[in-house]
N, C-alpha and C. Protein backbone atom coordinates (compact mmCIF):
# COMPACT_ATOMS: atom_id res chain seq x y z
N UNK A 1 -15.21 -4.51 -12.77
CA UNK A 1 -14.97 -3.19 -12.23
C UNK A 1 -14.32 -3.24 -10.85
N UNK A 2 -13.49 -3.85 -10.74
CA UNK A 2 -12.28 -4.35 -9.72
C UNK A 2 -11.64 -2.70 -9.16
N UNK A 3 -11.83 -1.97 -8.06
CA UNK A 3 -11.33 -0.70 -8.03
C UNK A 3 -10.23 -0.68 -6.53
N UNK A 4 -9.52 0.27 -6.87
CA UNK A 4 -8.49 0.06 -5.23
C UNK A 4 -8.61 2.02 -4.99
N UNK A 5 -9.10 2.20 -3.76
CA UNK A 5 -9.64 3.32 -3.23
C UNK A 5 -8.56 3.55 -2.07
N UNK A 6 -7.80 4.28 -2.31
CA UNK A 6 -6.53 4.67 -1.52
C UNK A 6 -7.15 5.83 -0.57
N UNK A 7 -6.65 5.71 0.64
CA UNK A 7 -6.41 7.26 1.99
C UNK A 7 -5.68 6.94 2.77
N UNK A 8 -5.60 8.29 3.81
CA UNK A 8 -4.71 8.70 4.56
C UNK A 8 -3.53 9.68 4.57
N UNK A 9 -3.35 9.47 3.43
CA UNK A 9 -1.90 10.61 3.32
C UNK A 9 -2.40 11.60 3.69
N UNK A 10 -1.39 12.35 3.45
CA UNK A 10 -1.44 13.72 4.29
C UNK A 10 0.12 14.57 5.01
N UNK A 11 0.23 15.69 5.10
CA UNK A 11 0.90 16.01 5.67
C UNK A 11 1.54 15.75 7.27
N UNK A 12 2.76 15.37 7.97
CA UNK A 12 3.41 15.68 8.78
C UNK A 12 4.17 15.73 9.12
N UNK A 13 4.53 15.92 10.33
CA UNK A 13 6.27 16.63 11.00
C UNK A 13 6.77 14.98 10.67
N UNK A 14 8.05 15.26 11.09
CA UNK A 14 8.91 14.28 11.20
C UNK A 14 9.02 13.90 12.45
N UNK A 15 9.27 12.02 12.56
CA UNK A 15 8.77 11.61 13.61
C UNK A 15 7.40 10.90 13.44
N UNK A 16 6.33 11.82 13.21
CA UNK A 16 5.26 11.55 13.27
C UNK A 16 4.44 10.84 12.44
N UNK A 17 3.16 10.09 12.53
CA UNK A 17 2.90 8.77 11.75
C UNK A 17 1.37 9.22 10.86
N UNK A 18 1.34 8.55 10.22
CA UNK A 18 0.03 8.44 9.46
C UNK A 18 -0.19 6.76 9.44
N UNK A 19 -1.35 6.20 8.85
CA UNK A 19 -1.93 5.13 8.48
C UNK A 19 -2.90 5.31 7.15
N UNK A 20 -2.27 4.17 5.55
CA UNK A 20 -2.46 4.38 4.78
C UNK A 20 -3.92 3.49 4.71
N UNK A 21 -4.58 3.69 3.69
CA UNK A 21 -5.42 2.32 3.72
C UNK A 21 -5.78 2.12 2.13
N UNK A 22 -5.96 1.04 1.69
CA UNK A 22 -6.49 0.57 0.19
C UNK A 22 -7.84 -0.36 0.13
N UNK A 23 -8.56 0.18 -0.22
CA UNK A 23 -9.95 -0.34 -0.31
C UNK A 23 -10.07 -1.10 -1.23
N UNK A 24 -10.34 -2.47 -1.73
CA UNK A 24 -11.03 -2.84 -2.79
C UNK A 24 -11.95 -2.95 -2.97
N UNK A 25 -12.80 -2.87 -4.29
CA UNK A 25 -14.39 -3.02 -4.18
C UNK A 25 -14.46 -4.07 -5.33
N UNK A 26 -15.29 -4.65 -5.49
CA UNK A 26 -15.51 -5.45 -6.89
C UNK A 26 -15.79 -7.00 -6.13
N UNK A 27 -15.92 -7.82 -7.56
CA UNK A 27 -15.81 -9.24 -7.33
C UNK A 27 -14.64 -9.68 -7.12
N UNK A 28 -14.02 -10.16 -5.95
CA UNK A 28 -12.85 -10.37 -5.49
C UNK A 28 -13.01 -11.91 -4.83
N UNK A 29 -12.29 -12.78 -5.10
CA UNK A 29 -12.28 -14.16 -4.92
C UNK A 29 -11.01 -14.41 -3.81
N UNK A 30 -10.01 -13.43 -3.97
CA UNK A 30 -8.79 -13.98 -3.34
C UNK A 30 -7.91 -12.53 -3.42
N UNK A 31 -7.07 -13.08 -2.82
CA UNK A 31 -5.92 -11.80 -3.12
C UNK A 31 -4.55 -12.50 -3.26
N UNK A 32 -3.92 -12.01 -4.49
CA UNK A 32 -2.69 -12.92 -4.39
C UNK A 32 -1.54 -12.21 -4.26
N UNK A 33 -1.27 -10.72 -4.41
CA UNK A 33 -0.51 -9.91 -3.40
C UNK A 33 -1.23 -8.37 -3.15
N UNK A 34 -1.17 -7.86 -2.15
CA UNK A 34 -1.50 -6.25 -2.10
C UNK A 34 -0.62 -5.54 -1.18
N UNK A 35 -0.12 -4.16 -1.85
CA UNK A 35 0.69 -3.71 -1.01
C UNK A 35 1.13 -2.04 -1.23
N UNK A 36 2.09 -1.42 -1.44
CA UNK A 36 1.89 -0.69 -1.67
C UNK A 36 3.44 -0.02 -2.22
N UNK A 37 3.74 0.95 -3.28
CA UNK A 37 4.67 1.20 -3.60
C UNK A 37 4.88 2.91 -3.69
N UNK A 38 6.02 3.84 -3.78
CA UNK A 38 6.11 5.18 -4.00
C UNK A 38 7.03 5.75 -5.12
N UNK A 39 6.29 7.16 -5.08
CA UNK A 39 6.70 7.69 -6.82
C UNK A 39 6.97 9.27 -6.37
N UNK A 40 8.55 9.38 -6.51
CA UNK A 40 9.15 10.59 -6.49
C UNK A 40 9.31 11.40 -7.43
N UNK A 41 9.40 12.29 -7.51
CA UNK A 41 10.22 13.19 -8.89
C UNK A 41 11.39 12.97 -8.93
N UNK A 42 11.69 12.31 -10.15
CA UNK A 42 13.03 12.12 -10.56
C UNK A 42 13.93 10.48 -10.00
N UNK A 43 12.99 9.65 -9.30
CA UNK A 43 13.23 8.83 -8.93
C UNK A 43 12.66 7.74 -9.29
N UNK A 44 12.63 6.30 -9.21
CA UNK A 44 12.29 5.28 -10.00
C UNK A 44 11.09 4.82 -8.96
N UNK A 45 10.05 3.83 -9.34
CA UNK A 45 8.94 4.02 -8.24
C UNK A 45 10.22 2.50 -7.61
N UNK A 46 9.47 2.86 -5.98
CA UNK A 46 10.03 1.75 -5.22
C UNK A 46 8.79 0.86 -4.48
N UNK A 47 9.23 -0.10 -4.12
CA UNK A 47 8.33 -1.48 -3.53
C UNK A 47 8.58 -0.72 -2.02
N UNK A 48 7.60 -0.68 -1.27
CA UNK A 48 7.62 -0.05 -0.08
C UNK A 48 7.09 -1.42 1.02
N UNK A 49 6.31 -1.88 0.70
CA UNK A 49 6.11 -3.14 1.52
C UNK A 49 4.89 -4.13 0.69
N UNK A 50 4.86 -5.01 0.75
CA UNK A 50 3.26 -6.39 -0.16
C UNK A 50 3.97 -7.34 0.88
N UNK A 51 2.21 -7.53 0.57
CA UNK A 51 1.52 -8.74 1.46
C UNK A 51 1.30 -9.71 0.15
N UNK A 52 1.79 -11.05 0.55
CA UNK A 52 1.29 -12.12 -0.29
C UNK A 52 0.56 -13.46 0.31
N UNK A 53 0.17 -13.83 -1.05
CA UNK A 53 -0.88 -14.53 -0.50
C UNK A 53 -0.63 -15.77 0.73
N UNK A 54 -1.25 -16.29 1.47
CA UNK A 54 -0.64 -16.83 2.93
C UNK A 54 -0.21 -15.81 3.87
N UNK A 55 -0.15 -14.42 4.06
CA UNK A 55 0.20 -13.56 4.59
C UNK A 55 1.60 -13.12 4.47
N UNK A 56 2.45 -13.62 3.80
CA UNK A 56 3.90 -13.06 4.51
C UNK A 56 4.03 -11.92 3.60
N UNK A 57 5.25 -10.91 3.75
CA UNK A 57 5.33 -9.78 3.90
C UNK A 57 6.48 -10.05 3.49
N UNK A 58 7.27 -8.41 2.99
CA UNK A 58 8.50 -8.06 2.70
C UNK A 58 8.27 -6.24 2.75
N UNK A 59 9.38 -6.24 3.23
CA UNK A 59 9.40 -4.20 2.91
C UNK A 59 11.06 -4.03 2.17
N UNK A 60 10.54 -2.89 2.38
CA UNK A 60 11.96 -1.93 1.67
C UNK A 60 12.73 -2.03 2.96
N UNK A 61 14.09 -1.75 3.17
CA UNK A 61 15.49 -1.39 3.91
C UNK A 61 14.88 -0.61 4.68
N UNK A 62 14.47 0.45 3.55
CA UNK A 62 14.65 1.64 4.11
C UNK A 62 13.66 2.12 4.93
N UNK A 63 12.01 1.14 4.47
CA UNK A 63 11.46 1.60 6.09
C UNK A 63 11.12 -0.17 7.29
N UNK A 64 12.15 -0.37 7.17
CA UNK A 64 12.04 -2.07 8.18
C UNK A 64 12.08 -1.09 9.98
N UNK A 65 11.10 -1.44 10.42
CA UNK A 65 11.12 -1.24 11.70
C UNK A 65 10.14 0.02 11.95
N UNK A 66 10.03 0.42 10.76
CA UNK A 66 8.93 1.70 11.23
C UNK A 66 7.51 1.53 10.48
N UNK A 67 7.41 0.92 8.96
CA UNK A 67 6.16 0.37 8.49
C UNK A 67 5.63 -0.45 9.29
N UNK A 68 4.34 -0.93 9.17
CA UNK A 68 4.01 -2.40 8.94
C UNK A 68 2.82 -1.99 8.34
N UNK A 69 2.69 -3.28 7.23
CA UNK A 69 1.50 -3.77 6.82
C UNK A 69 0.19 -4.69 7.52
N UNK A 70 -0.38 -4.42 7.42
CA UNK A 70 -0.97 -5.25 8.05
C UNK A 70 -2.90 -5.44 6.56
N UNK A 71 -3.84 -6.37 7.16
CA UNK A 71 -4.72 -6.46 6.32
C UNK A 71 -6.00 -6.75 7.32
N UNK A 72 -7.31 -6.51 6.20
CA UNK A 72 -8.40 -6.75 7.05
C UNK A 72 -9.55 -8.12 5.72
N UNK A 73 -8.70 -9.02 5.64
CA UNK A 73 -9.32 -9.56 4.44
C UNK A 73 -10.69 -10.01 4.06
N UNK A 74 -11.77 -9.55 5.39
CA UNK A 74 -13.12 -9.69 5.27
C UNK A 74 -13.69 -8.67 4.01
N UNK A 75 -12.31 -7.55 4.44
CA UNK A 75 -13.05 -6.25 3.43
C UNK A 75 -12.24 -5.76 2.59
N UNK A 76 -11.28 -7.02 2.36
CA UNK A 76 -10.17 -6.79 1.06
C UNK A 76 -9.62 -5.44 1.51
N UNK A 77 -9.15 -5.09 2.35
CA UNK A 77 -8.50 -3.98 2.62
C UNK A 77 -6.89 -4.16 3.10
N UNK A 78 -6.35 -3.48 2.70
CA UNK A 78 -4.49 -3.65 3.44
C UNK A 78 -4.15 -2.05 3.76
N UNK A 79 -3.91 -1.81 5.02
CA UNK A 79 -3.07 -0.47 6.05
C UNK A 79 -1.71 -0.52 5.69
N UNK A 80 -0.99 0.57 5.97
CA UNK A 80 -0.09 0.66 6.21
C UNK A 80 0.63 1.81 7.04
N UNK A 81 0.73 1.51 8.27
CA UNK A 81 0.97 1.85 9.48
C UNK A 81 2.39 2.55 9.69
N UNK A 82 2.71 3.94 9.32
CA UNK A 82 4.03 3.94 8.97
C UNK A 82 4.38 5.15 10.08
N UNK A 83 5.32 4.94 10.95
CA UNK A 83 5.66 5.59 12.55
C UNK A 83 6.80 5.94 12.30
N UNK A 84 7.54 7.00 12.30
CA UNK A 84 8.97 7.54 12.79
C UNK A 84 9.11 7.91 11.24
N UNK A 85 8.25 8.98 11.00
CA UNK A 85 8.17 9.11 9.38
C UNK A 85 9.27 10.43 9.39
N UNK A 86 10.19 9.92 8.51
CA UNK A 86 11.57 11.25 7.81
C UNK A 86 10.89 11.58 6.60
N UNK A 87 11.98 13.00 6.39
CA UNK A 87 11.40 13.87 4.79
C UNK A 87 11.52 13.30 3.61
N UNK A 88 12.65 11.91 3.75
CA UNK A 88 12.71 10.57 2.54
C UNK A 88 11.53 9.91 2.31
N UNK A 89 11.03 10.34 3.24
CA UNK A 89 9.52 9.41 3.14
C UNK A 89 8.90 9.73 1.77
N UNK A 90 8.40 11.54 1.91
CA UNK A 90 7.59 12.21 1.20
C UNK A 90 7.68 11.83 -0.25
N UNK A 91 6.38 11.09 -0.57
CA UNK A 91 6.19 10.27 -1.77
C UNK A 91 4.80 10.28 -2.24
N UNK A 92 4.69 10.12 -3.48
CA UNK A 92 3.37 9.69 -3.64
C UNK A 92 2.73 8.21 -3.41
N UNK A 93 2.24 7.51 -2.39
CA UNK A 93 1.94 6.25 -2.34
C UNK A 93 0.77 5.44 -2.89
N UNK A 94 1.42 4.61 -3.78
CA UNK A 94 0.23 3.87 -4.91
C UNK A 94 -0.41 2.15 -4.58
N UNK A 95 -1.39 1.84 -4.49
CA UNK A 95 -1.42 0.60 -3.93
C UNK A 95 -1.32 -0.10 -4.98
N UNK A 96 -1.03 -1.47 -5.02
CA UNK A 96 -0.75 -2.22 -6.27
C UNK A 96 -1.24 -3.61 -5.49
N UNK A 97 -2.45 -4.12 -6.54
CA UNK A 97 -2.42 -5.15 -6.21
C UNK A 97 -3.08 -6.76 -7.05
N UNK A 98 -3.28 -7.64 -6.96
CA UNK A 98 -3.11 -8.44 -7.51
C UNK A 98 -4.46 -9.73 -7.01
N UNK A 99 -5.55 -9.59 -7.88
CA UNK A 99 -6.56 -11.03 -7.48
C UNK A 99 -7.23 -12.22 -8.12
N UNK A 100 -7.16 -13.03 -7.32
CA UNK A 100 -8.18 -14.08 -8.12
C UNK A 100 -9.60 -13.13 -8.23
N UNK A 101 -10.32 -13.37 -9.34
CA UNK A 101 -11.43 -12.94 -9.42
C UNK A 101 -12.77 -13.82 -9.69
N UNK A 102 -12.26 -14.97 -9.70
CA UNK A 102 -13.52 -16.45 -9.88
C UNK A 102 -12.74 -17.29 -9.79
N UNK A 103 -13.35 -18.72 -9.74
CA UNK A 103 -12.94 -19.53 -9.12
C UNK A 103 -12.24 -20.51 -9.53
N UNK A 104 -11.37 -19.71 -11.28
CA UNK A 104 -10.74 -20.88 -11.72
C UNK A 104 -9.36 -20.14 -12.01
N UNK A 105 -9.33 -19.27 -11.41
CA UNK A 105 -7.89 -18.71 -11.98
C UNK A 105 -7.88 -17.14 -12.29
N UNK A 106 -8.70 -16.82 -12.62
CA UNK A 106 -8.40 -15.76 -13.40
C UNK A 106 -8.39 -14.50 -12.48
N UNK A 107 -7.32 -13.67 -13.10
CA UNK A 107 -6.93 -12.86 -11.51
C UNK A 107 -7.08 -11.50 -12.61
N UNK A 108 -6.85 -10.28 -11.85
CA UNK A 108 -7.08 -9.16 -12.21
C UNK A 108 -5.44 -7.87 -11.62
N UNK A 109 -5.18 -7.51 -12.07
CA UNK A 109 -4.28 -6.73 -11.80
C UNK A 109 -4.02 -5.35 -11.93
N UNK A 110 -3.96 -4.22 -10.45
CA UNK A 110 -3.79 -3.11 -11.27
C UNK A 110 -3.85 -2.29 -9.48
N UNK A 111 -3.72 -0.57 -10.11
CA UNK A 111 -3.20 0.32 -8.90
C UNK A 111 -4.52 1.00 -8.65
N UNK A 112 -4.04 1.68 -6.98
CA UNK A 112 -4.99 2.97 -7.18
C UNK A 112 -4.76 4.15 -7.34
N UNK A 113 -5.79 5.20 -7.18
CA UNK A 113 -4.86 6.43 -7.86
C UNK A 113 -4.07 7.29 -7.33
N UNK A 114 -3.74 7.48 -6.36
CA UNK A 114 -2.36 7.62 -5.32
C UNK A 114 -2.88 8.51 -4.19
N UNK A 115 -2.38 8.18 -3.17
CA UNK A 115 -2.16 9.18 -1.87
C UNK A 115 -0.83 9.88 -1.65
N UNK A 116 -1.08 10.83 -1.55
CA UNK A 116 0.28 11.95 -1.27
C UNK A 116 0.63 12.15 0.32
N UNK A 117 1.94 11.34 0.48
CA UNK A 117 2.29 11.47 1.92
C UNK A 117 3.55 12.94 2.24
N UNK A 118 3.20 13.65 2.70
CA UNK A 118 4.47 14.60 2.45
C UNK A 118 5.27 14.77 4.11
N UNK A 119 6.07 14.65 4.49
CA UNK A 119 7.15 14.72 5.96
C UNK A 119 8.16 16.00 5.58
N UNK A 120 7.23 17.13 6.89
CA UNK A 120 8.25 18.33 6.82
C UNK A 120 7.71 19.01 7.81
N UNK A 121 9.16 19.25 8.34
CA UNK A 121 8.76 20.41 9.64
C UNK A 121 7.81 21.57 9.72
């Protein structure tokens, strides 16, 4: 019963920031990526930024310099810290992520059930 407990979204102006967060709960051994992706109307979902395992990182183009990810891996948790937020933003944001779950391999895979970020004057 591996679960990913998404917050933060929420409405605001442009410019202005929120901080996402993804909770995991369960038997969790490892994490081998977590991160987070968005789902528009009418648009294809996009990779917004993941953390992999060893820490390194990748984002989208389109938010390099204003995301960051960051993690708290005592409590299987990953933020996402997103500053100088435009109305392109406004997405539904889904965490996606990926774990070892014992100690020989066997990993578990899957989302949570989304946070709604919306950017508008």
């Amino acid at each position: 019963q591996v679960q990913l407990v998404e917050s933060g979204g929420g409405l605001v102006q442009p410019g202005g920031s929120l901080r996402l967060s993804c909770a995991a709960s369960g038997s969790i051994f490892g994490i081998n990526h977590m991160g987070w992706y968005r789902q528009t109307p009418g648009k294809e979902r996009e990779l917004v930024a993941i953390m992999t395992r060893g820490g390194g990182t990748n984002y989208a183009d389109s938010v390099k310099g204003r995301f960051t990810l960051s993690s708290d891996n005592t409590k299987n948790t990953v933020f996402l810290q997103m500053n100088s937020l435009k109305p392109e933003d406004t997405a539904v944001y889904h965490c996606n992520a990926e774990f070892n779950i014992d100690l020989i391999g066997s990993t578990w895979h899957g989302w949570g059930q989304g946070t709604p970020v919306t950017v508008s004057p």
